[in-house]
Protein backbone atom coordinates (compact mmCIF):
# COMPACT_ATOMS: atom_id res chain seq x y z
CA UNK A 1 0.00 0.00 0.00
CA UNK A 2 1.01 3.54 -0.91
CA UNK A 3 0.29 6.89 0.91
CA UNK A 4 0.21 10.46 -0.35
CA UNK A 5 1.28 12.90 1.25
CA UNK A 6 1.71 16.50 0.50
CA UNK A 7 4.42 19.27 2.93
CA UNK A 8 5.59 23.02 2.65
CA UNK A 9 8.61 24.31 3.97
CA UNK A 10 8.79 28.17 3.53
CA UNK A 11 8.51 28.70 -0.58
CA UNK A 12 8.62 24.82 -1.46
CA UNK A 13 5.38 22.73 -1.75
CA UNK A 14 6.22 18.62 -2.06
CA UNK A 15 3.80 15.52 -2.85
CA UNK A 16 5.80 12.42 -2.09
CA UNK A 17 3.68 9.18 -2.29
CA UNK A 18 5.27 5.60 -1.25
CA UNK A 19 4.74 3.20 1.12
CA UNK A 20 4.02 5.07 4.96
CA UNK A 21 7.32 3.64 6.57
CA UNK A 22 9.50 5.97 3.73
CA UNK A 23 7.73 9.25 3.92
CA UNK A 24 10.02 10.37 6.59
CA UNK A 25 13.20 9.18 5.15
CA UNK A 26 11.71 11.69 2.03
CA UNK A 27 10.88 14.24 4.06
CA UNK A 28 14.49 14.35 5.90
CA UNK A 29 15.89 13.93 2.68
CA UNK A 30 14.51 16.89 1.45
CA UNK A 31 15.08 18.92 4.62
CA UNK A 32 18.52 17.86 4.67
CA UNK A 33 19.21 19.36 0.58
CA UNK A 34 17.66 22.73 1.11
CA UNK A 35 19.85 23.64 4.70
CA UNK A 36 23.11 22.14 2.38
CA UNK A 37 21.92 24.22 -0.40
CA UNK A 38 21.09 27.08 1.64
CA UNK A 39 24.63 27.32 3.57
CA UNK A 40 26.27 26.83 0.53
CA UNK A 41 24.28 30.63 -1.16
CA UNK A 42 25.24 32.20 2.34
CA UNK A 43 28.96 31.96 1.48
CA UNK A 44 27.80 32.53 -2.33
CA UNK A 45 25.16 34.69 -4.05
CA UNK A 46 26.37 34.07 -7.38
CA UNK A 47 25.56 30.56 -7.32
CA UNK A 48 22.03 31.50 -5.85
CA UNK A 49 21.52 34.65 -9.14
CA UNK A 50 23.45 33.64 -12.10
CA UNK A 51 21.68 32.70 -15.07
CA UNK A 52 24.83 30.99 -16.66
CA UNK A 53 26.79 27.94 -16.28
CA UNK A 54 28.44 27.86 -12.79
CA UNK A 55 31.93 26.11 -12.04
CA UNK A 56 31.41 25.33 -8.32
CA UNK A 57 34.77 25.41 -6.52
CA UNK A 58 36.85 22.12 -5.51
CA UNK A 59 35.29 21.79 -1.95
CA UNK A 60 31.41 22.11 -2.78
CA UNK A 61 29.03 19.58 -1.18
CA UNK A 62 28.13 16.70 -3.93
CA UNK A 63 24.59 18.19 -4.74
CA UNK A 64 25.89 21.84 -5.67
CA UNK A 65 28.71 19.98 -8.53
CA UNK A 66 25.69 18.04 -9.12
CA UNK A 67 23.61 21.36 -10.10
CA UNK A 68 26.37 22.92 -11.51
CA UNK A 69 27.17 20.06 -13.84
CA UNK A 70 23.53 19.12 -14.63
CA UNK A 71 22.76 23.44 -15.53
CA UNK A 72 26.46 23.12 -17.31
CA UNK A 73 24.83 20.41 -19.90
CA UNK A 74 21.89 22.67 -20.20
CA UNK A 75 23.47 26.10 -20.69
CA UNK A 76 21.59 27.36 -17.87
CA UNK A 77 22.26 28.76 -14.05
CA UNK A 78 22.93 26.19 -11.53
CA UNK A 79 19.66 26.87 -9.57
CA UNK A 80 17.57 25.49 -12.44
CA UNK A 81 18.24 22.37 -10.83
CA UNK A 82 17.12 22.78 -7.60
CA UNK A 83 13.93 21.27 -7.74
CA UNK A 84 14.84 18.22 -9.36
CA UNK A 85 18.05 17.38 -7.73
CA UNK A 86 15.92 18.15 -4.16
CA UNK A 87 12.99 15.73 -5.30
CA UNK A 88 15.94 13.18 -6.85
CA UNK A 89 18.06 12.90 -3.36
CA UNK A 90 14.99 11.90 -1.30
CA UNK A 91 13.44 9.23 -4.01
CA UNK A 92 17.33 8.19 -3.52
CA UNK A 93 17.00 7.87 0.09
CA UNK A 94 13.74 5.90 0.46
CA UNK A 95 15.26 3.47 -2.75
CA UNK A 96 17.80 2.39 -0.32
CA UNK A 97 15.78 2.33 2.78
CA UNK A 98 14.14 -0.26 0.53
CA UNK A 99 11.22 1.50 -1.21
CA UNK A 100 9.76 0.08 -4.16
CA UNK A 101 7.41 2.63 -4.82
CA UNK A 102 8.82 6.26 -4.35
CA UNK A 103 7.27 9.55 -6.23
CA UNK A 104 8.41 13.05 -5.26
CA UNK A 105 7.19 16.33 -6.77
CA UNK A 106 9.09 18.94 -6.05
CA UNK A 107 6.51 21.80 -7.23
CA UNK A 108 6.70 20.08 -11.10
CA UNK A 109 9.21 18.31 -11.06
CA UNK A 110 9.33 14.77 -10.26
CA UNK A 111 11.54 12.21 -9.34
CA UNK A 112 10.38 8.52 -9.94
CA UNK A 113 11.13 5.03 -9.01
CA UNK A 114 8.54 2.82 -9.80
CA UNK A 115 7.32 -0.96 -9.32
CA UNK A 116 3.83 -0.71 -10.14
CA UNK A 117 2.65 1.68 -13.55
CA UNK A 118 1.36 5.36 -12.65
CA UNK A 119 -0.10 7.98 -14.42
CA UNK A 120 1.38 11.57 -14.37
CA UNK A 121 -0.40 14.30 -15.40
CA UNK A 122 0.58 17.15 -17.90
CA UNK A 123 -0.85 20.70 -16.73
CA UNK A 124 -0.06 23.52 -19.08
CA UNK A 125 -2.45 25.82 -17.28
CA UNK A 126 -4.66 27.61 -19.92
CA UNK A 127 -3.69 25.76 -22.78
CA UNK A 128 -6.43 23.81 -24.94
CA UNK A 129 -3.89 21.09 -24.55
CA UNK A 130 -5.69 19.49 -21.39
CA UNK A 131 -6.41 16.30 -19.29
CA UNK A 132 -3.43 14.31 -20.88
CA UNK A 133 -0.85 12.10 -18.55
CA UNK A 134 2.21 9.80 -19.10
CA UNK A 135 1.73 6.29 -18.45
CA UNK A 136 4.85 5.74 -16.65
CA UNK A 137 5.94 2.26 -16.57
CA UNK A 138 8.10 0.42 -14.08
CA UNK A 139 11.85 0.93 -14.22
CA UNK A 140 15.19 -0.53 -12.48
CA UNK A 141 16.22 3.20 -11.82
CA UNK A 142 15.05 6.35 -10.89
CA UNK A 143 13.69 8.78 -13.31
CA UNK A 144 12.37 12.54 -13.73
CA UNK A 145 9.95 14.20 -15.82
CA UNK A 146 10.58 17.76 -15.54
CA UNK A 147 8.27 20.88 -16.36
CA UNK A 148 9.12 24.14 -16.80
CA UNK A 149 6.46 26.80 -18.13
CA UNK A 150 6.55 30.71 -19.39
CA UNK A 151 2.89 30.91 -18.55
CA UNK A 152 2.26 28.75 -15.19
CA UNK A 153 3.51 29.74 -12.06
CA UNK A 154 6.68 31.79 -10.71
CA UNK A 155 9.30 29.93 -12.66
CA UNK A 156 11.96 32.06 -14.64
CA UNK A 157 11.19 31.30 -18.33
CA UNK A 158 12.54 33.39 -21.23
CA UNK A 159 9.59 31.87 -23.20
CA UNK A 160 6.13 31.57 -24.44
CA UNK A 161 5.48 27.89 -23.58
CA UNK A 162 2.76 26.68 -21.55
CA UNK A 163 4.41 23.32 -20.58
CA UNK A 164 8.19 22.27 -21.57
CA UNK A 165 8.61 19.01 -20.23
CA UNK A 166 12.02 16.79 -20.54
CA UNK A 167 12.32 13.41 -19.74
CA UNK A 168 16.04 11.69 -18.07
CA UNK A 169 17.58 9.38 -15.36
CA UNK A 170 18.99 12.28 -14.11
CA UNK A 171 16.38 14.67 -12.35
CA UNK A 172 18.48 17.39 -11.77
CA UNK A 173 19.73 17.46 -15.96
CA UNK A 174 15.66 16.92 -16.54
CA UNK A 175 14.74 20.20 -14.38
CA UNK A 176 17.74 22.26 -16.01
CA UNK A 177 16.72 21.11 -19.77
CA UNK A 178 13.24 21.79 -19.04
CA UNK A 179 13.75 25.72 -17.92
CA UNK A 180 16.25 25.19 -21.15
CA UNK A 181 13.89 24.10 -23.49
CA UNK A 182 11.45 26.85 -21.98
CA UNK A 183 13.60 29.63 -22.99
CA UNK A 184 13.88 28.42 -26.32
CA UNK A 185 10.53 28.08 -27.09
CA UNK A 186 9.86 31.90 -27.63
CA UNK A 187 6.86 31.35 -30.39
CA UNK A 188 4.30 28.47 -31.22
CA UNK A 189 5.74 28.36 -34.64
CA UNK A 190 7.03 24.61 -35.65
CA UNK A 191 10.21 25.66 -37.08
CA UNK A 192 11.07 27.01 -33.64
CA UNK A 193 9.18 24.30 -31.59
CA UNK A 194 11.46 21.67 -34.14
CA UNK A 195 14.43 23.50 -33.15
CA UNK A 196 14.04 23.80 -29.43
CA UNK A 197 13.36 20.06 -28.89
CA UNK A 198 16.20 18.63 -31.38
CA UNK A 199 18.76 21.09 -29.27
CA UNK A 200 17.11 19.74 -26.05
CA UNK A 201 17.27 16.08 -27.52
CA UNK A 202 20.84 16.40 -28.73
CA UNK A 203 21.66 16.99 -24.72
CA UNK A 204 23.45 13.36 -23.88
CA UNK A 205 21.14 11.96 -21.20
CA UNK A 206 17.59 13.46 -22.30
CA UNK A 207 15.66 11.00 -23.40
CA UNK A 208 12.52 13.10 -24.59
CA UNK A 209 10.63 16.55 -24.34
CA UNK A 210 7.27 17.64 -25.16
CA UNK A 211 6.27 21.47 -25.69
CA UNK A 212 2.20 22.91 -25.35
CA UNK A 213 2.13 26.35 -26.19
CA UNK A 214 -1.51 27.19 -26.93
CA UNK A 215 -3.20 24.52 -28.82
CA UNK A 216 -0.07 22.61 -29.97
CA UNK A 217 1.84 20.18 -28.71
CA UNK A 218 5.05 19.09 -30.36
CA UNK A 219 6.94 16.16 -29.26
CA UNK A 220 10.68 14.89 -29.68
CA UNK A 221 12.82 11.75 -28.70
CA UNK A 222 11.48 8.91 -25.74
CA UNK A 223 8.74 9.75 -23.64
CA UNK A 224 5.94 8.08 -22.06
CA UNK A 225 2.48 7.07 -23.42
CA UNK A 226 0.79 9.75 -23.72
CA UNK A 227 -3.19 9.08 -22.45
CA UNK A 228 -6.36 11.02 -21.71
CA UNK A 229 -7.15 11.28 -17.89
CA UNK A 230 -8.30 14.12 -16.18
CA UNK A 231 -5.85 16.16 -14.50
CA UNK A 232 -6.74 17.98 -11.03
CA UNK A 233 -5.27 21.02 -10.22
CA UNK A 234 -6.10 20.19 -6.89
CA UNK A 235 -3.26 17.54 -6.89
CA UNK A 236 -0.33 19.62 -8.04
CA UNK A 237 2.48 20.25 -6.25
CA UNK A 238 2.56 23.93 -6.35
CA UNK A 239 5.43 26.32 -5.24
CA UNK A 240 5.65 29.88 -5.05
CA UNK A 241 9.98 29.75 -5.10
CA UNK A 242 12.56 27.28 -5.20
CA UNK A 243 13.72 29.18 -1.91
């Protein structure tokens, strides 16, 4: 049997769903990244406001090179990251407490390891392109699918897109390409939704990405099945800030 269960801590708003006896071991997990993170900006602000790549220095704690390197791959700021390498560490932590079933979304972005099939919906807020989810299939290893928007909620998008969505074993590279493939997606014409998901694609460890902006939807590379199933608002994971 799995639980859900859904926790804020100052600007961040988590779902995690698993079995009861790993929702702690998430929680911790999670409580544990954002202090790390947070000591790390104190001695730091560039980290914490650049919009470029980031070379952290020799002595940073593994999940700031793990930003940096993820946002390097993208061509985006480390904190692009954030999200997916907070929601990544704690699906990490309940795998080897022995969880078999462990979901974490981290305001959009989601971490995955999964026994049993589960559906995942795709919100693009007020885009025609509506009650659609990926069938997500059980894996060996943990995965993310990743949303950034220009449209939906506080996220800093360069774009026009109402969803950007990237699909990868690494979480942290998903959430990075997604704001990535956000930015790039600065008109709902196909030549520049083609060209934003093959530069996305071409990233080595992205599996897939799917773009809505308005009513079009443009996909690229691995992803899910795609299936109709309502989507409720009322179960997103909804942040106001990454911090």
């Amino acid at each position: 049997m799995v639980v859900r269960t859904h926790f804020e801590i100052e600007e961040t708003a988590v779902t995690i769903v698993s079995e009861p006896e790993f929702i702690h071991i998430a929680r911790d997990s999670i409580f544990r990244a954002r202090e790390e993170v947070k000591r790390f900006i104190r001695t730091d602000q560039t980290f914490l406001h650049t919009l470029e790549p980031y070379d952290p220095p020799s002595d940073a704690p593994p999940i700031i090179r793990r930003m940096c390197e993820a946002s390097r791959m993208a061509g985006v700021g480390p904190m692009a990251a954030i999200a997916g390498v907070i929601a990544e560490e704690a699906v990490q932590a309940m795998v080897e407490k022995g969880a078999r079933q462990a979901i974490v979304d981290n305001g959009g972005d989601i971490a995955l390891f999964l026994s049993e099939p589960v559906d995942v919906g795709l919100y693009a807020g007020e885009s025609s392109v509506r009650n659609l989810a990926f069938r997500c299939r059980p894996r060996d290893s943990i995965f993310g699918i990743c949303t950034s928007s220009g449209t939906v909620g506080p996220s800093i998008s360069f774009g026009t897109s109402d969803a950007a969505t990237v699909i990868s074993e690494n979480v942290a590279l998903a959430d990075a390409c997604a704001t990535r493939l956000g930015n790039l997606v600065t008109s709902d014409a196909d030549d520049v939704l083609k060209d934003s998901l093959a530069a996305i694609c071409a990233i080595a460890g992205v599996e897939g990405a799917i773009v809505v902006v308005g009513n079009k939807i443009a996909i690229k590379g691995s992803v899910p099945q795609l299936i109709e199933s309502e989507v409720r608002t009322k179960d997103i994971a909804k942040r106001d800030l990454a911090f």
